[in-house]
C-alpha atoms as a PDB file:
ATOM      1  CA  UNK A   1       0.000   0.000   0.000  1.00  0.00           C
ATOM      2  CA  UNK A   2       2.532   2.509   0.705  1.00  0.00           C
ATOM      3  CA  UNK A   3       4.561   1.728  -2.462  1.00  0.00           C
ATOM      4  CA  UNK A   4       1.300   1.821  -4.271  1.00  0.00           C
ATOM      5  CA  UNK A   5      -1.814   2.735  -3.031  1.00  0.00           C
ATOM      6  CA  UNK A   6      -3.713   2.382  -6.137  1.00  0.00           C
ATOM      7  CA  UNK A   7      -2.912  -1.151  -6.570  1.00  0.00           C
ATOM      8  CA  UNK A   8      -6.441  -2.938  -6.268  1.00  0.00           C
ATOM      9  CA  UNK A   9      -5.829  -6.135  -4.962  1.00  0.00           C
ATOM     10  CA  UNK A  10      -3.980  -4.502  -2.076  1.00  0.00           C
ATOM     11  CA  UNK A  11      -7.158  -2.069  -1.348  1.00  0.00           C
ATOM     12  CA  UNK A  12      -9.568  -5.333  -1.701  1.00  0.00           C
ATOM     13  CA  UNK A  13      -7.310  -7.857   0.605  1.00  0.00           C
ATOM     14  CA  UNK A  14      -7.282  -4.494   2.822  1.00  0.00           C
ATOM     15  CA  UNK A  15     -11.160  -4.660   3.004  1.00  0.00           C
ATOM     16  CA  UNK A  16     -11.149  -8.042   3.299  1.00  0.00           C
ATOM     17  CA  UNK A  17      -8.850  -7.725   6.506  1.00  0.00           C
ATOM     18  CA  UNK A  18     -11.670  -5.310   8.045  1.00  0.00           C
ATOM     19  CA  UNK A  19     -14.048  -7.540   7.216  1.00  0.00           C
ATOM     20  CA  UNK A  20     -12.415 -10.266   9.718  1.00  0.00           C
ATOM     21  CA  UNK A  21     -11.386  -7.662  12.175  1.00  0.00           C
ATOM     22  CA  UNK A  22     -14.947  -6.552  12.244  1.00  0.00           C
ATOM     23  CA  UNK A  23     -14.487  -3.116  11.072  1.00  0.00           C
ATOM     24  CA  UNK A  24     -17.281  -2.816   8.582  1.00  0.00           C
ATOM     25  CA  UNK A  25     -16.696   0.564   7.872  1.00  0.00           C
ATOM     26  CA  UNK A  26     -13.538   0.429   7.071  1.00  0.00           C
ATOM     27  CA  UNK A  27     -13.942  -2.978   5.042  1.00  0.00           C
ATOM     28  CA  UNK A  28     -16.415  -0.783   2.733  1.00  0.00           C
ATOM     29  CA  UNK A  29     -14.019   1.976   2.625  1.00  0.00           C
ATOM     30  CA  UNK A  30     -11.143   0.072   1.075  1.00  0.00           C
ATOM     31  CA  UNK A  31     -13.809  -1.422  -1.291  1.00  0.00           C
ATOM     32  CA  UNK A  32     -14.748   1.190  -2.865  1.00  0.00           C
ATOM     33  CA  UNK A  33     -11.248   2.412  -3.260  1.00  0.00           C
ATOM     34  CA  UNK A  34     -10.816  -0.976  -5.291  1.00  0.00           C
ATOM     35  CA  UNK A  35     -13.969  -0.206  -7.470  1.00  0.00           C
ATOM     36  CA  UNK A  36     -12.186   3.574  -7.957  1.00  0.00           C
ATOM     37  CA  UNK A  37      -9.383   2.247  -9.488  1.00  0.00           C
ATOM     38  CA  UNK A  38     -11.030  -1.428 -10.862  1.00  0.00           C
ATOM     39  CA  UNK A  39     -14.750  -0.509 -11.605  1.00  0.00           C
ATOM     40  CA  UNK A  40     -15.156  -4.174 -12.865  1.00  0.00           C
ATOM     41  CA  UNK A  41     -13.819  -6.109  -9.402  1.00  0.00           C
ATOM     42  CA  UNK A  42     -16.432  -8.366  -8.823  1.00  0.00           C
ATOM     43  CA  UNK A  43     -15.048  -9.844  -6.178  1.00  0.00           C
ATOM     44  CA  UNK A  44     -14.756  -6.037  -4.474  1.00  0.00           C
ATOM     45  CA  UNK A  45     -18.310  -5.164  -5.222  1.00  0.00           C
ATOM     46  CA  UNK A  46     -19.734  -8.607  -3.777  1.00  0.00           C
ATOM     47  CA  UNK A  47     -17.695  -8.237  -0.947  1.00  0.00           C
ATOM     48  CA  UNK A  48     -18.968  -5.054  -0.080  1.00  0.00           C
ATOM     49  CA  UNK A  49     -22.954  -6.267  -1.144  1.00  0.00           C
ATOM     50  CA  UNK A  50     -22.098  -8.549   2.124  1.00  0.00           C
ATOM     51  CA  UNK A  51     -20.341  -5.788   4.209  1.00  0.00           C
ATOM     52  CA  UNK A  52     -23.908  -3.515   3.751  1.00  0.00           C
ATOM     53  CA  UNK A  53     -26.238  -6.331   4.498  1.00  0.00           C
ATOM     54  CA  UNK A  54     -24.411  -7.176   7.436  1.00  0.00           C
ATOM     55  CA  UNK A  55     -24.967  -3.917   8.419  1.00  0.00           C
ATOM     56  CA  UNK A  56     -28.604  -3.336   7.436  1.00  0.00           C
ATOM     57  CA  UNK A  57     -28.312  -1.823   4.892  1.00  0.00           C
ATOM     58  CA  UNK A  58     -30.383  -3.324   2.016  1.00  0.00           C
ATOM     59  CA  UNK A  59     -30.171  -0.427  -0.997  1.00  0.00           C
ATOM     60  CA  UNK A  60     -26.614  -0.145  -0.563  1.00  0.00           C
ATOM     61  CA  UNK A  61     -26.098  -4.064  -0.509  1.00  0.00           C
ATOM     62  CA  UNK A  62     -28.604  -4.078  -3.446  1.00  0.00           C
ATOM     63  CA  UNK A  63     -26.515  -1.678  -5.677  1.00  0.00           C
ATOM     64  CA  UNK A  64     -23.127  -3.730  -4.772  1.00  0.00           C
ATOM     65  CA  UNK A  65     -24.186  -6.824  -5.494  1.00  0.00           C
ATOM     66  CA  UNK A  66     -26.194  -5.057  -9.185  1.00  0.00           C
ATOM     67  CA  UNK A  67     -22.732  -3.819  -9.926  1.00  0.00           C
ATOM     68  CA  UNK A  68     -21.258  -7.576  -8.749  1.00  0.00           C
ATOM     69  CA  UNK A  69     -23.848  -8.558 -11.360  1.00  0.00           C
ATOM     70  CA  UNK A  70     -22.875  -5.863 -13.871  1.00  0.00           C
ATOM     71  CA  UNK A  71     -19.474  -7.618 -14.550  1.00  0.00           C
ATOM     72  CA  UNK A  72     -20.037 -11.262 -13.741  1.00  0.00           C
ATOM     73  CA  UNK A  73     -23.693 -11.909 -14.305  1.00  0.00           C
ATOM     74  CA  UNK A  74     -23.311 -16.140 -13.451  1.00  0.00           C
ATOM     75  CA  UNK A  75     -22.485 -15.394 -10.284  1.00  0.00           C
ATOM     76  CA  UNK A  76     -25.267 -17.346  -8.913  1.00  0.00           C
ATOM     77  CA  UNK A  77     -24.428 -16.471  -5.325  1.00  0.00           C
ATOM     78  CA  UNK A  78     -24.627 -12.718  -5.671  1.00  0.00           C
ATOM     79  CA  UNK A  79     -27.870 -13.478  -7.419  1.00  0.00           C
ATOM     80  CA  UNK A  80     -28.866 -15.505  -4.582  1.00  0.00           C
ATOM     81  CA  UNK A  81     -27.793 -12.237  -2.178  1.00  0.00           C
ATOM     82  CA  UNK A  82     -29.004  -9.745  -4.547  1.00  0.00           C
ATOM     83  CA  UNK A  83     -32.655 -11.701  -3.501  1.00  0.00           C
ATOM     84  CA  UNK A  84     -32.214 -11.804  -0.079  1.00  0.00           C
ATOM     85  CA  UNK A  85     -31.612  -7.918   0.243  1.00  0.00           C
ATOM     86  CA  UNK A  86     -34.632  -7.403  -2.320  1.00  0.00           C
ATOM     87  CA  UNK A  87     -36.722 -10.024   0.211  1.00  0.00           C
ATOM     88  CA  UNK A  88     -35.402  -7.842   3.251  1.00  0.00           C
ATOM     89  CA  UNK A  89     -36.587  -4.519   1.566  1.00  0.00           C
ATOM     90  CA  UNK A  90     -40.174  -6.473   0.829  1.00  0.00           C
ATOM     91  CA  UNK A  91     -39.249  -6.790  -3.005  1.00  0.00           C
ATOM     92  CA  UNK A  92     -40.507  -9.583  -3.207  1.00  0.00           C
ATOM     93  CA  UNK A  93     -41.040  -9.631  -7.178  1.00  0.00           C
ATOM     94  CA  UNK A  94     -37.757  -8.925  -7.224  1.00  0.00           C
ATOM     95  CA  UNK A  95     -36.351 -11.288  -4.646  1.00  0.00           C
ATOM     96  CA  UNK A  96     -38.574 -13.938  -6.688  1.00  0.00           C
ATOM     97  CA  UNK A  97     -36.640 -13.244  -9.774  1.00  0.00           C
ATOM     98  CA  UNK A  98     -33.567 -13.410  -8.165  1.00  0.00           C
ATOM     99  CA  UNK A  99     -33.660 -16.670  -6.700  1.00  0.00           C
ATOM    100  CA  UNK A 100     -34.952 -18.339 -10.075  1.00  0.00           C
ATOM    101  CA  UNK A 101     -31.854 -16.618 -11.873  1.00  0.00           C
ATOM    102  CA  UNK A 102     -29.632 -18.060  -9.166  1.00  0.00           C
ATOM    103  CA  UNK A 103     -30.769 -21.552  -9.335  1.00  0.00           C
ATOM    104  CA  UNK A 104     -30.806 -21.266 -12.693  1.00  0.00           C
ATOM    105  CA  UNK A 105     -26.794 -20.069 -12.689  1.00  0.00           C
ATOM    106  CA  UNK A 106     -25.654 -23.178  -9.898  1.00  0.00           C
END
């Protein structure tokens, strides 16, 4: 980080390290400075879709895991997410949709 701090995989294994040190804030923080610099990091986006529902909150978990989707759109599990925010936000149209496109991606 200090040699280069816009070096993505360094800013997402940073977020990741929040994310087990229970620092939520910080874990989203250091995504989105991954999605700065690699706007298609799936792995960043979903990452921070489970960083937002962990902490309640559902439209910023549902845009994470929409941009997760954006760039890798078989990711059944971020499909699978993507409906449980929806279901948590009483989408449940949505949430329905969801879960038949992630079944239909495992």
């Amino acid at each position: 980080m200090e040699l280069d701090g816009n070096f993505a995989s360094a800013q997402y294994y940073r977020g990741q390290t929040f994310d087990r040190m229970e620092r939520p804030d910080d874990a989203i923080a250091a995504y989105k400075k991954t999605l700065e610099i690699d706007p298609a990091n799936s792995a960043a986006s979903f990452d921070m879709g489970v960083a937002y529902y962990n902490k309640g909150d559902y439209p910023n978990a549902a845009a994470a895991y929409q941009q997760t989707l954006k760039y890798d759109p078989n990711n059944a599990q971020a499909h699978a997410n993507l409906a449980s925010t929806y279901r948590q936000q009483e989408r449940y149209v949505d949430a329905n949709a969801e879960y038949k496109a992630a079944s239909e991606k495992a």
